[in-house]
C-alpha atoms as a PDB file:
ATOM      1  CA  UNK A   1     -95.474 192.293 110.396  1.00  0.00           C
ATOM      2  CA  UNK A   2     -97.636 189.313 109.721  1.00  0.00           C
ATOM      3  CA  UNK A   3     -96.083 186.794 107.521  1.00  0.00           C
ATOM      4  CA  UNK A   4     -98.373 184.310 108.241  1.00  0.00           C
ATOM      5  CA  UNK A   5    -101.468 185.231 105.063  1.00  0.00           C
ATOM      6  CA  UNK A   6     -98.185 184.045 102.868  1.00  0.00           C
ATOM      7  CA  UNK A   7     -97.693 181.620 104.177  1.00  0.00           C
ATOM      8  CA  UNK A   8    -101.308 180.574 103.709  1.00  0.00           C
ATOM      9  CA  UNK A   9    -101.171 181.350 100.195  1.00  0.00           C
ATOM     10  CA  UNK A  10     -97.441 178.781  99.853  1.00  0.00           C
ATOM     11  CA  UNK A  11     -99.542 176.316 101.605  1.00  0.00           C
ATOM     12  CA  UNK A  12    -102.829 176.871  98.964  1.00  0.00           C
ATOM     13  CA  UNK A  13    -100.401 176.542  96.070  1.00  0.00           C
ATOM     14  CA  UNK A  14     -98.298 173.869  97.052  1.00  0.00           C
ATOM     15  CA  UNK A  15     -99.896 171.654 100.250  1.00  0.00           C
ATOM     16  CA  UNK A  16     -97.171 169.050 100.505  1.00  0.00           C
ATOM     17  CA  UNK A  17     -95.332 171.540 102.590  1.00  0.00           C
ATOM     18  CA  UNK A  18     -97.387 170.292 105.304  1.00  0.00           C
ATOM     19  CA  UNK A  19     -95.174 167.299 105.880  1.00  0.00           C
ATOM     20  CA  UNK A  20     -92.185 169.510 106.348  1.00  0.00           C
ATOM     21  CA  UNK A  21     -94.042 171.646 108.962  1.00  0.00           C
ATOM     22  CA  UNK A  22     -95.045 167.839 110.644  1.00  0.00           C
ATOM     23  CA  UNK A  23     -91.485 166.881 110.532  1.00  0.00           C
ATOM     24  CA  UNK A  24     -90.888 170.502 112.047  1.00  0.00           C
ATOM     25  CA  UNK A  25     -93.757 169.716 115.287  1.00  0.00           C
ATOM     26  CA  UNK A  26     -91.462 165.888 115.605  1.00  0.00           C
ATOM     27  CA  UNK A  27     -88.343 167.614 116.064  1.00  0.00           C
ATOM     28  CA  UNK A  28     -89.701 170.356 118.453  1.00  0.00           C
ATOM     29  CA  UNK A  29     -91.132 167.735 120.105  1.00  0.00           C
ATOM     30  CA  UNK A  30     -87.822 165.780 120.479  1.00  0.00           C
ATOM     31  CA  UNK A  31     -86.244 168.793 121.384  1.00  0.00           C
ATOM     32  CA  UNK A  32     -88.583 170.198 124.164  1.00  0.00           C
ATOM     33  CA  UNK A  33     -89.182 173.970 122.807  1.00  0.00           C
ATOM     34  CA  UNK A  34     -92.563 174.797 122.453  1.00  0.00           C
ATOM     35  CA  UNK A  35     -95.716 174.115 124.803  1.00  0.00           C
ATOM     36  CA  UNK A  36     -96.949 170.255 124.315  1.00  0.00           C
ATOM     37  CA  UNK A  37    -100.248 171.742 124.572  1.00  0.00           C
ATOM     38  CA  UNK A  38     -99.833 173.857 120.979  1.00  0.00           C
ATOM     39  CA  UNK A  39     -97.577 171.432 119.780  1.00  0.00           C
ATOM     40  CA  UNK A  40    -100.535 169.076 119.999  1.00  0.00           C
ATOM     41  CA  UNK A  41    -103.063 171.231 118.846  1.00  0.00           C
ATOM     42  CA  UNK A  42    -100.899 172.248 115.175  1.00  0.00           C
ATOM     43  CA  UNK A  43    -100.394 168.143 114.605  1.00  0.00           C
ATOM     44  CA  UNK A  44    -104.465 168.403 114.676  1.00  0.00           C
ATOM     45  CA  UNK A  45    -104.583 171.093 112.404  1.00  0.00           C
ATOM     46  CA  UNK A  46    -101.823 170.063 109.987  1.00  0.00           C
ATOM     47  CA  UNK A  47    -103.266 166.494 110.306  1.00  0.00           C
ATOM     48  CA  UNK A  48    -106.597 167.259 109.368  1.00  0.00           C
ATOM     49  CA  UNK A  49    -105.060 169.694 106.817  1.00  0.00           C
ATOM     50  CA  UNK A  50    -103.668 166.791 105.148  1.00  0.00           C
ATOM     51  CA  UNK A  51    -107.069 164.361 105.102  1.00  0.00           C
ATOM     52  CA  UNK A  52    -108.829 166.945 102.946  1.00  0.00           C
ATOM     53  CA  UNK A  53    -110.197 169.946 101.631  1.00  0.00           C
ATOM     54  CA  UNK A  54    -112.100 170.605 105.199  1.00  0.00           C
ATOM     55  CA  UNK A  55    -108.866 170.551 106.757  1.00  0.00           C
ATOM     56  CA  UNK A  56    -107.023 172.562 104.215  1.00  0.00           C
ATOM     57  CA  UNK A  57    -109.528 175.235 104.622  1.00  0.00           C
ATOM     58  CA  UNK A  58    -109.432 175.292 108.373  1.00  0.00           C
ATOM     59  CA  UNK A  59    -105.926 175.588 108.500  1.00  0.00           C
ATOM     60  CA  UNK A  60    -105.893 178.587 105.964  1.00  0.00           C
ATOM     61  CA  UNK A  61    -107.871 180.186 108.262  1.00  0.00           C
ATOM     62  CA  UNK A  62    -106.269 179.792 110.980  1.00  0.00           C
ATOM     63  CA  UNK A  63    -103.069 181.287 109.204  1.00  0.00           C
ATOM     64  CA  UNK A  64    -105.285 184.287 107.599  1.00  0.00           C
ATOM     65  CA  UNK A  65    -106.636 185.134 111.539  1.00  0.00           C
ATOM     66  CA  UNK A  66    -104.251 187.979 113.193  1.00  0.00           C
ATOM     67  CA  UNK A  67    -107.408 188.267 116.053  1.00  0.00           C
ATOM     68  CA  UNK A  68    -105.328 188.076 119.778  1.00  0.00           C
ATOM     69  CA  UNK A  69    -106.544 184.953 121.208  1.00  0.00           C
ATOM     70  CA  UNK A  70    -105.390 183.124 117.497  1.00  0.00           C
ATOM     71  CA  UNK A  71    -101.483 184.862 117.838  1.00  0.00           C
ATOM     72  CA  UNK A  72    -100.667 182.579 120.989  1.00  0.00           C
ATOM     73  CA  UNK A  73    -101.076 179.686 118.288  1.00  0.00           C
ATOM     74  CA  UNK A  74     -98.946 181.425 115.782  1.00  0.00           C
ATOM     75  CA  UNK A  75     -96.291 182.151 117.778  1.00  0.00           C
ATOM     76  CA  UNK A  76     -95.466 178.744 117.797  1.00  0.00           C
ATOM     77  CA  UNK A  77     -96.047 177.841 114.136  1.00  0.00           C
ATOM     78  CA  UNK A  78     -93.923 175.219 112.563  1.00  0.00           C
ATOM     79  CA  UNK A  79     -93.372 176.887 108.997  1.00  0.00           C
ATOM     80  CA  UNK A  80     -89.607 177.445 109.443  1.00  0.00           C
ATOM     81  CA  UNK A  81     -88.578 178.356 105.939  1.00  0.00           C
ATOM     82  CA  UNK A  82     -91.546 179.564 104.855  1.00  0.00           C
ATOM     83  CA  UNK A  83     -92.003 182.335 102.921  1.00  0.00           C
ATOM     84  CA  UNK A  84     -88.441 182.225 101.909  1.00  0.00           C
ATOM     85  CA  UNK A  85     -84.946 184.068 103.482  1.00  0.00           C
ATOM     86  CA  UNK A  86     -85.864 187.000 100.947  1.00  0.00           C
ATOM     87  CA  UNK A  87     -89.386 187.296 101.330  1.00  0.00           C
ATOM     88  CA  UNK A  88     -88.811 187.405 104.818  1.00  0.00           C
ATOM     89  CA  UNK A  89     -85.998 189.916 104.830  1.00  0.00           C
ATOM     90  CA  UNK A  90     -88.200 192.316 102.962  1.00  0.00           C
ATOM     91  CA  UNK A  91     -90.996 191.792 105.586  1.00  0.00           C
ATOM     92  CA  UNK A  92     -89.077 192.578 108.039  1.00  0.00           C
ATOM     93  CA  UNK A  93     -87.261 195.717 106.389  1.00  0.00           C
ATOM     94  CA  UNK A  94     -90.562 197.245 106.366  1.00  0.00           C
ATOM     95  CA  UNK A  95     -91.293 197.097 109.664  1.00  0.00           C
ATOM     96  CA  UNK A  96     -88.061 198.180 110.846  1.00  0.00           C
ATOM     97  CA  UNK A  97     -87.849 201.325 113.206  1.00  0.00           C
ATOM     98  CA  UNK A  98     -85.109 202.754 114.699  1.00  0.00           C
ATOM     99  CA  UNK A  99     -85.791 202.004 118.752  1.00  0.00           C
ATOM    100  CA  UNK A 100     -83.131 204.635 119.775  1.00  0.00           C
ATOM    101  CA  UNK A 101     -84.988 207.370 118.620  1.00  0.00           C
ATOM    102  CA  UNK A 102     -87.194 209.014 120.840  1.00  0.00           C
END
């Protein structure tokens, strides 16, 4: 399940979610739950998102790539709410497998 290609296409539509996923990195931050490193290097992205077009782009694609070496950076991606409760939910419904079956 790969929510994160929605969330690309939130971010296309409506940018100014970008300060809520800043506001997201400060209070990680604060809290001490993710990596500083990664931490660090989605304020860059989400930064440079916000400076221009260049930055959009690069973020979108950085949303957009499931490759292995990108999912490290996902896994700490600071887009809580995004897609919505629902949207989620039916994500995750269809990916759902019963794990006591053999």
């Amino acid at each position: 399940m790969n929510l994160f290609p929605s969330i690309a296409d939130k971010i296309a539509c409506d940018p100014a979610v970008i300060g809520a996923a800043l506001e997201t990195l400060g209070h990680w931050e604060t809290m001490g739950v993710a990596p500083p490193a990664r931490l660090a290097a989605w304020r860059r992205i989400l930064r440079d998102a916000m400076r221009g077009q260049a930055g959009l782009n690069r973020l979108l694609a950085v949303l957009r790539d499931d490759s292995e070496r990108n999912r490290r950076l996902l896994d700490f991606a600071p887009f809580a709410g995004l897609p919505p409760r629902e949207e989620r939910r039916k994500a995750f419904a269809k990916c759902a497998y019963d794990h006591c079956s053999s």
